[in-house]
N, C-alpha and C. Protein backbone atom coordinates (compact mmCIF):
# COMPACT_ATOMS: atom_id res chain seq x y z
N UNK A 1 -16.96 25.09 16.60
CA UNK A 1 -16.01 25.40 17.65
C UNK A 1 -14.92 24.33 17.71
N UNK A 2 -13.95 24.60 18.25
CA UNK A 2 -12.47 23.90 18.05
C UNK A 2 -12.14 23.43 19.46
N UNK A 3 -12.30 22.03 19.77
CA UNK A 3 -11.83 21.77 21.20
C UNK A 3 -10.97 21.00 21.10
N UNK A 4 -10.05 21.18 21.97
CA UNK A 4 -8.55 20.65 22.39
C UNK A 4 -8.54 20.12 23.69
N UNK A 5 -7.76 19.00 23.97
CA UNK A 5 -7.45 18.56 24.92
C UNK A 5 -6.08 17.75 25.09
N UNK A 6 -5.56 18.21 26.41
CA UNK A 6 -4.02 17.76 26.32
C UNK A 6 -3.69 16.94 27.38
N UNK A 7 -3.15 15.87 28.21
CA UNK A 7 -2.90 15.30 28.91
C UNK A 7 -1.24 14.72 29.12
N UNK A 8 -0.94 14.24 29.68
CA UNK A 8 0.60 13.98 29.81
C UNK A 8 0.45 12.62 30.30
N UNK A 9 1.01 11.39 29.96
CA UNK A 9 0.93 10.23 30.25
C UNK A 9 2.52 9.29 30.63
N UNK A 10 2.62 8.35 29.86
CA UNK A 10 4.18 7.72 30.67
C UNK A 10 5.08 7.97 29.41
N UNK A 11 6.75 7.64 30.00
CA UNK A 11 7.38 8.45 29.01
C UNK A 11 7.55 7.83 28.13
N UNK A 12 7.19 6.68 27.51
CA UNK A 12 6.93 6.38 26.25
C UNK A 12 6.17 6.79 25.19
N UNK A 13 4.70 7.66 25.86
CA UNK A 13 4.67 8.45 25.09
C UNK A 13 3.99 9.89 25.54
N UNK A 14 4.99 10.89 25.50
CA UNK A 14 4.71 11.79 26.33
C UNK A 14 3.66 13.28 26.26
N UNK A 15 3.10 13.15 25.68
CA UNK A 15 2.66 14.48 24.89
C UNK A 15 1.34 13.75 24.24
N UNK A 16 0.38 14.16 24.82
CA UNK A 16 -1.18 13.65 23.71
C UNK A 16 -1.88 15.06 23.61
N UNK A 17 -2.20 15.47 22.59
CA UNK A 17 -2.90 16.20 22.52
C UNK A 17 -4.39 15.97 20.70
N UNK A 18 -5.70 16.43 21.31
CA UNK A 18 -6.83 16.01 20.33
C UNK A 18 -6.90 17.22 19.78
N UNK A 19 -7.81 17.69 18.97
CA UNK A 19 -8.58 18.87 18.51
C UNK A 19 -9.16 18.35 17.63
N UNK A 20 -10.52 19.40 17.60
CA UNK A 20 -11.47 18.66 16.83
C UNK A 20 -12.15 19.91 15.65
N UNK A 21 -12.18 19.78 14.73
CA UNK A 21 -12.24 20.94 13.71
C UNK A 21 -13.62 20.79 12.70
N UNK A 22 -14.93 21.72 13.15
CA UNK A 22 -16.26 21.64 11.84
C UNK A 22 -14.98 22.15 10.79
N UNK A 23 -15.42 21.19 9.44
CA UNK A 23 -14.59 21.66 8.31
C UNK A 23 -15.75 21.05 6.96
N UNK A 24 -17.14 21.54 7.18
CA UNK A 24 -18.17 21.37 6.28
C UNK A 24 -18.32 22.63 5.26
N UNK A 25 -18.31 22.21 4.03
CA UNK A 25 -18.47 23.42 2.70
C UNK A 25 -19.45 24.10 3.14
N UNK A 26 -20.67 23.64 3.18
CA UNK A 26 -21.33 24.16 3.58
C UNK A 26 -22.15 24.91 4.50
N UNK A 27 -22.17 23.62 5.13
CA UNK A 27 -22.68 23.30 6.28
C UNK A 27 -21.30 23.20 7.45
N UNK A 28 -20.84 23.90 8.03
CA UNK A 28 -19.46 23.34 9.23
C UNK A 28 -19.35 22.45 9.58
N UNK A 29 -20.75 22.01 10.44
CA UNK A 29 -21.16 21.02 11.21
C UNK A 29 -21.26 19.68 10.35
N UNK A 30 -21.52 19.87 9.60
CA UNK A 30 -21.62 18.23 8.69
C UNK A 30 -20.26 17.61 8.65
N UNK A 31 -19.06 17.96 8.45
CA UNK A 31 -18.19 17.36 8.46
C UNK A 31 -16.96 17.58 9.91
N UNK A 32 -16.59 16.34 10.22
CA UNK A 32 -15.41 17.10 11.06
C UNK A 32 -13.53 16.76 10.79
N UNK A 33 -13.39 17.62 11.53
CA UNK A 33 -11.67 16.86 11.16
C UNK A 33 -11.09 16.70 12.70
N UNK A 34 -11.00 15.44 13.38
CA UNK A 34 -10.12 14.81 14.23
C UNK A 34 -8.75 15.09 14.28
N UNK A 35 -7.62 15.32 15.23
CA UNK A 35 -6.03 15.39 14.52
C UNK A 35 -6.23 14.88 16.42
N UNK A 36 -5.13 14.24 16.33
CA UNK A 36 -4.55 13.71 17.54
C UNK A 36 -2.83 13.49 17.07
N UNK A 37 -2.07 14.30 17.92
CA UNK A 37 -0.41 14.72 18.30
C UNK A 37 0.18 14.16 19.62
N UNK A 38 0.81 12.95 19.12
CA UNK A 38 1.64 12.65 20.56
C UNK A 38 2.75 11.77 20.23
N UNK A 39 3.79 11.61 20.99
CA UNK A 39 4.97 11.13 20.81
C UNK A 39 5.24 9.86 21.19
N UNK A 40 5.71 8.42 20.64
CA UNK A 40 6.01 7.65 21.15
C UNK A 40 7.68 7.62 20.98
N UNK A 41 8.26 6.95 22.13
CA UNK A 41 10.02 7.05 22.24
C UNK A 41 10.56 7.99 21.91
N UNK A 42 9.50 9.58 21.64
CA UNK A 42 10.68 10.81 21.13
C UNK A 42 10.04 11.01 20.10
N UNK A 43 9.38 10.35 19.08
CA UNK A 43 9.20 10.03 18.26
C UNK A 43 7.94 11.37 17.99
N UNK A 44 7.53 12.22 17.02
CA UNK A 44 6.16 12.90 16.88
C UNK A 44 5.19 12.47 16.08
N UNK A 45 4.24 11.82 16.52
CA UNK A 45 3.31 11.79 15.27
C UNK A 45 1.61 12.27 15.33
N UNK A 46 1.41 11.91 14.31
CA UNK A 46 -0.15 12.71 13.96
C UNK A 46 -1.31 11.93 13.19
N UNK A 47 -2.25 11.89 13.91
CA UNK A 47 -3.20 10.80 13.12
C UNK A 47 -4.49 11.87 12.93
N UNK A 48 -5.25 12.23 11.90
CA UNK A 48 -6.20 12.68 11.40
C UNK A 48 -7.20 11.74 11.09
N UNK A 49 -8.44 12.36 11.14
CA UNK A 49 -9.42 11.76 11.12
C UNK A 49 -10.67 12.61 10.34
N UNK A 50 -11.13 12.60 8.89
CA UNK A 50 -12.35 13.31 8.30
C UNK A 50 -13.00 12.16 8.83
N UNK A 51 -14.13 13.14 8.81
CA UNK A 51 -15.26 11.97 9.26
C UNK A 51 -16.63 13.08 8.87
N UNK A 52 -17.52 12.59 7.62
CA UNK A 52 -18.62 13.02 7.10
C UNK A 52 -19.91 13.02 8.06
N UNK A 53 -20.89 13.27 8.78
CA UNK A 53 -21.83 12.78 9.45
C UNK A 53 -22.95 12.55 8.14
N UNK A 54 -23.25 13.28 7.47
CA UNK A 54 -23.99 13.18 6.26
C UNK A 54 -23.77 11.39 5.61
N UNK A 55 -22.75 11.52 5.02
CA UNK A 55 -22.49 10.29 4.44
C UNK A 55 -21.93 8.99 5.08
N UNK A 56 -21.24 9.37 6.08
CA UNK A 56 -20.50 8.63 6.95
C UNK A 56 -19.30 8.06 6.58
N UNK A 57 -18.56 8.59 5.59
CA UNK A 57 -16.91 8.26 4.99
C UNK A 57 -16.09 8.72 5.87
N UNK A 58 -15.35 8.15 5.65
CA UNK A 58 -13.94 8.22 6.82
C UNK A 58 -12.97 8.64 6.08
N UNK A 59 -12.33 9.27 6.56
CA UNK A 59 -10.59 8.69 6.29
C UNK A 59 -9.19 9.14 7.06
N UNK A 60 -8.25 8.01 7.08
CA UNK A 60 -7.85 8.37 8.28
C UNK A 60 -6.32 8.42 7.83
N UNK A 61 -5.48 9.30 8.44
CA UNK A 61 -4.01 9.87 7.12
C UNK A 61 -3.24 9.53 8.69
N UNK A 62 -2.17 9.03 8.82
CA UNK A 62 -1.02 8.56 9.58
C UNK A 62 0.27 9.49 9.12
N UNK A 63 0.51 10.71 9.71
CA UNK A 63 2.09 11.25 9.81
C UNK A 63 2.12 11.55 8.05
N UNK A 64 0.76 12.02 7.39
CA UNK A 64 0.46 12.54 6.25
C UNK A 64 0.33 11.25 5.20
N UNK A 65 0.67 10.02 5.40
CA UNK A 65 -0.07 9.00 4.94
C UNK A 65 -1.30 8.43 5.06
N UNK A 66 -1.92 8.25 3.64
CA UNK A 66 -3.16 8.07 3.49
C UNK A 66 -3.24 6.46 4.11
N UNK A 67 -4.01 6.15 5.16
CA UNK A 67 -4.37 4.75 5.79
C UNK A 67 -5.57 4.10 5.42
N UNK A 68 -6.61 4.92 5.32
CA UNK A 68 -8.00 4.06 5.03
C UNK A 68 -8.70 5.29 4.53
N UNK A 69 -9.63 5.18 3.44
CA UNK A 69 -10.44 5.95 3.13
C UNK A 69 -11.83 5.12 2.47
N UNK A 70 -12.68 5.48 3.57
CA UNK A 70 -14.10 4.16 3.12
C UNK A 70 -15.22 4.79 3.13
N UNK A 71 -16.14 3.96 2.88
CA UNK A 71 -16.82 4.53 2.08
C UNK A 71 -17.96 4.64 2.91
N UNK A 72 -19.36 4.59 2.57
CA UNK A 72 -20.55 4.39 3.31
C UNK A 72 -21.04 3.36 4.19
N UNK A 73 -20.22 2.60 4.11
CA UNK A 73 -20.84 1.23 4.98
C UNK A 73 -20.59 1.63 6.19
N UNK A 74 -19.70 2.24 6.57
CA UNK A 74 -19.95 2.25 7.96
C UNK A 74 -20.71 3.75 8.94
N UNK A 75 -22.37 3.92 8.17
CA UNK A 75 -23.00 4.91 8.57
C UNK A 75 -23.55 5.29 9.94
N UNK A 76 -23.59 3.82 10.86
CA UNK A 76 -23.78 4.05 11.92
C UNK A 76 -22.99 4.17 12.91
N UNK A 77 -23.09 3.82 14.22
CA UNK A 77 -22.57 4.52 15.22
C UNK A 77 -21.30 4.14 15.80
N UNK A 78 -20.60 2.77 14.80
CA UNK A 78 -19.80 1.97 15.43
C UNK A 78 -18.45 2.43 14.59
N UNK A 79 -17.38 2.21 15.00
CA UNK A 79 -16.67 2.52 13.81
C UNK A 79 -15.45 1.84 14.67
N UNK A 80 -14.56 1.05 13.48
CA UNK A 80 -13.37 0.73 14.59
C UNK A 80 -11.87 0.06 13.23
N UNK A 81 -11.03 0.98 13.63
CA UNK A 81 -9.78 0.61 12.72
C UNK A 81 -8.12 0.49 13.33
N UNK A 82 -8.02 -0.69 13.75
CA UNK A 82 -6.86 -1.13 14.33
C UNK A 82 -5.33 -0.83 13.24
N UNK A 83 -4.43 -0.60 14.33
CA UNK A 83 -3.08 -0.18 13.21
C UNK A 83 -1.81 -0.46 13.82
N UNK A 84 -0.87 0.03 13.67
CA UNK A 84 0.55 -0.15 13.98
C UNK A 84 1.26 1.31 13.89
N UNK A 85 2.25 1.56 15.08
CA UNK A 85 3.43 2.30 15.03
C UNK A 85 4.43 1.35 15.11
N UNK A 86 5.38 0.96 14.15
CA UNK A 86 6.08 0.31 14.60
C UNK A 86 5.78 -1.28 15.49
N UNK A 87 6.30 -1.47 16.83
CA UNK A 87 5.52 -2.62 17.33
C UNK A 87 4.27 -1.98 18.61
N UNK A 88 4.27 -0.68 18.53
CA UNK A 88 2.98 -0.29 19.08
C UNK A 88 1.63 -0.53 18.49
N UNK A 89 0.30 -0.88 19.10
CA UNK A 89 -1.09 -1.18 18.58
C UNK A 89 -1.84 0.08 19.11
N UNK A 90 -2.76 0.00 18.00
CA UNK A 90 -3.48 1.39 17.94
C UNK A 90 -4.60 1.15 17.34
N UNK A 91 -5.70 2.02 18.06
CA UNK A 91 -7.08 1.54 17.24
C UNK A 91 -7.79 2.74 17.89
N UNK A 92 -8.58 2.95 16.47
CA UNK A 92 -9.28 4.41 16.42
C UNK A 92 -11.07 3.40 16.40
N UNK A 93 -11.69 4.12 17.72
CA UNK A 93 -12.65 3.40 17.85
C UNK A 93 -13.22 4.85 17.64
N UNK A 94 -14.94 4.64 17.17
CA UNK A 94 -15.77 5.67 17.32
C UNK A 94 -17.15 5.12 18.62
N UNK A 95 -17.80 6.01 19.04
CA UNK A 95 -18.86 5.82 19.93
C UNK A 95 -19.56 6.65 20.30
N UNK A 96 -20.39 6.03 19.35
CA UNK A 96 -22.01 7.18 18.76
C UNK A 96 -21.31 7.97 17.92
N UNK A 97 -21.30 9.84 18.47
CA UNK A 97 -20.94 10.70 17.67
C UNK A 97 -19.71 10.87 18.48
N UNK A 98 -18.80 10.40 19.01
CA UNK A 98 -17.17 10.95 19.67
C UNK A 98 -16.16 9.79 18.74
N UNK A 99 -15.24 9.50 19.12
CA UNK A 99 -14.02 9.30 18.66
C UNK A 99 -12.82 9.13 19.56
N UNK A 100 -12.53 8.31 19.44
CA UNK A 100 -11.17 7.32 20.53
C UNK A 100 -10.01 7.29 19.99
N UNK A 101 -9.00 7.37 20.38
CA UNK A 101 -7.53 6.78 19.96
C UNK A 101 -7.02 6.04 21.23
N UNK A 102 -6.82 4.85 21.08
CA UNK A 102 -6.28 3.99 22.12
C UNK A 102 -4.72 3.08 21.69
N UNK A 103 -3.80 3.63 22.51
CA UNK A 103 -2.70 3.42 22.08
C UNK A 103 -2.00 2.45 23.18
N UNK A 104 -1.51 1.27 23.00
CA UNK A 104 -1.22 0.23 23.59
C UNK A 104 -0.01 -0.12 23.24
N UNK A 105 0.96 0.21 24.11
CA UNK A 105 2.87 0.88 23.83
C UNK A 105 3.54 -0.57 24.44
N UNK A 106 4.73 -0.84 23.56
CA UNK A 106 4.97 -1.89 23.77
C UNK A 106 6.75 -1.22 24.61
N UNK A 107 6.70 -2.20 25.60
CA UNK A 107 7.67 -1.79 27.18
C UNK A 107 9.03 -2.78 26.37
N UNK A 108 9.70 -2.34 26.37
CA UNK A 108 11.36 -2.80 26.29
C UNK A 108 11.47 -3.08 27.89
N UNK A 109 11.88 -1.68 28.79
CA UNK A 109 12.75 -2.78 29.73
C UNK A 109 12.10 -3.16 30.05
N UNK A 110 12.56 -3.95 31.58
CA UNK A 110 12.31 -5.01 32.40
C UNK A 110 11.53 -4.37 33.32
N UNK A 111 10.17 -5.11 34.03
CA UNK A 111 9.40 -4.95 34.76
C UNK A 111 10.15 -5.12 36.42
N UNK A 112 9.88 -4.36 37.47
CA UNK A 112 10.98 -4.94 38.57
C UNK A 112 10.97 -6.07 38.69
N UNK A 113 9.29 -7.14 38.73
CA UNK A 113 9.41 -8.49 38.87
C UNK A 113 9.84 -8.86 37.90
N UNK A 114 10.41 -8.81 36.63
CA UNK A 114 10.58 -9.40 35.55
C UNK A 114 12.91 -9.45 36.31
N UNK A 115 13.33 -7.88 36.93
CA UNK A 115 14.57 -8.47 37.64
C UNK A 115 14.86 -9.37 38.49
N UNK A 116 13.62 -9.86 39.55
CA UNK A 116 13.58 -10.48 40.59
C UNK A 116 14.09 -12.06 40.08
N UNK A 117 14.96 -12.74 40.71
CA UNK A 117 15.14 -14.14 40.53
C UNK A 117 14.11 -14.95 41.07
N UNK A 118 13.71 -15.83 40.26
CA UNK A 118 12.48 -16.85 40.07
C UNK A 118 12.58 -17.37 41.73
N UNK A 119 11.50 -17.51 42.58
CA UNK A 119 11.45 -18.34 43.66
C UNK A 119 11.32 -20.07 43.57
N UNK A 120 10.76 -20.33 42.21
CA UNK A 120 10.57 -21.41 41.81
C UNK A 120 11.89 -21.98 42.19
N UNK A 121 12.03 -23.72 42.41
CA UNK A 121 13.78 -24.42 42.23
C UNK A 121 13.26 -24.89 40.66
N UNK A 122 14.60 -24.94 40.31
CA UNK A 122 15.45 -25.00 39.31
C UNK A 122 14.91 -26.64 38.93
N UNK A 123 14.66 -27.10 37.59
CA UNK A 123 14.40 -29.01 37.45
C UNK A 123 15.71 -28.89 37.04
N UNK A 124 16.10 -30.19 37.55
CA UNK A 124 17.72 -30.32 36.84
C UNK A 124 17.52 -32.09 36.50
């Protein structure tokens, strides 16, 4: 079965959406395919995720670039691969049998306290 989930967050990046796809030869369930769709600055992108339960290989394709493709070592329940958009940080954590994308967006403007003039005096 195919589950989706969509949420709306800040406008840096506006649009998240998951789905999760059995895509096993044989078996459905043995393998899955991850895709996570969301936009940073306007921007669209797409991070995929195979992920074997049998063997436990990964691999993970960025906006149709191949990023990591590994191998068996990581058969148990932990799984964790940090990355980059640009100067955004991103890290695809796993836990147990689910799967994370945690996206940590880097702010251009100014915070209101960041307009506020310093209360501190001035060393002269």
């Amino acid at each position: 079965p195919q589950r989706s989930t969509q949420s709306r967050s800040s406008a840096a990046s506006d649009v998240y959406k998951r789905q999760i796809t059995n895509i096993g030869k044989n078996v459905k369930a043995s393998k899955k395919r991850y895709l996570w769709r969301f936009s940073i600055d306007g921007k669209v992108h797409c991070i995929e995720l195979y992920h074997s339960l049998l063997s436990g290989k990964k691999k993970i394709i960025l906006n149709g670039k191949e990023l990591y493709d590994g191998d068996k070592s990581f058969l148990g329940s932990t799984f964790q691969y940090p990355f980059q958009i640009e100067a955004n940080s991103l890290n695809l954590l796993q836990h147990g049998d689910h799967f994370e994308l945690r996206i940590c967006l880097l702010y251009t403007s100014p915070s209101p306290r960041d307009r506020q003039k310093s209360r501190m005096p001035s060393s002269a």
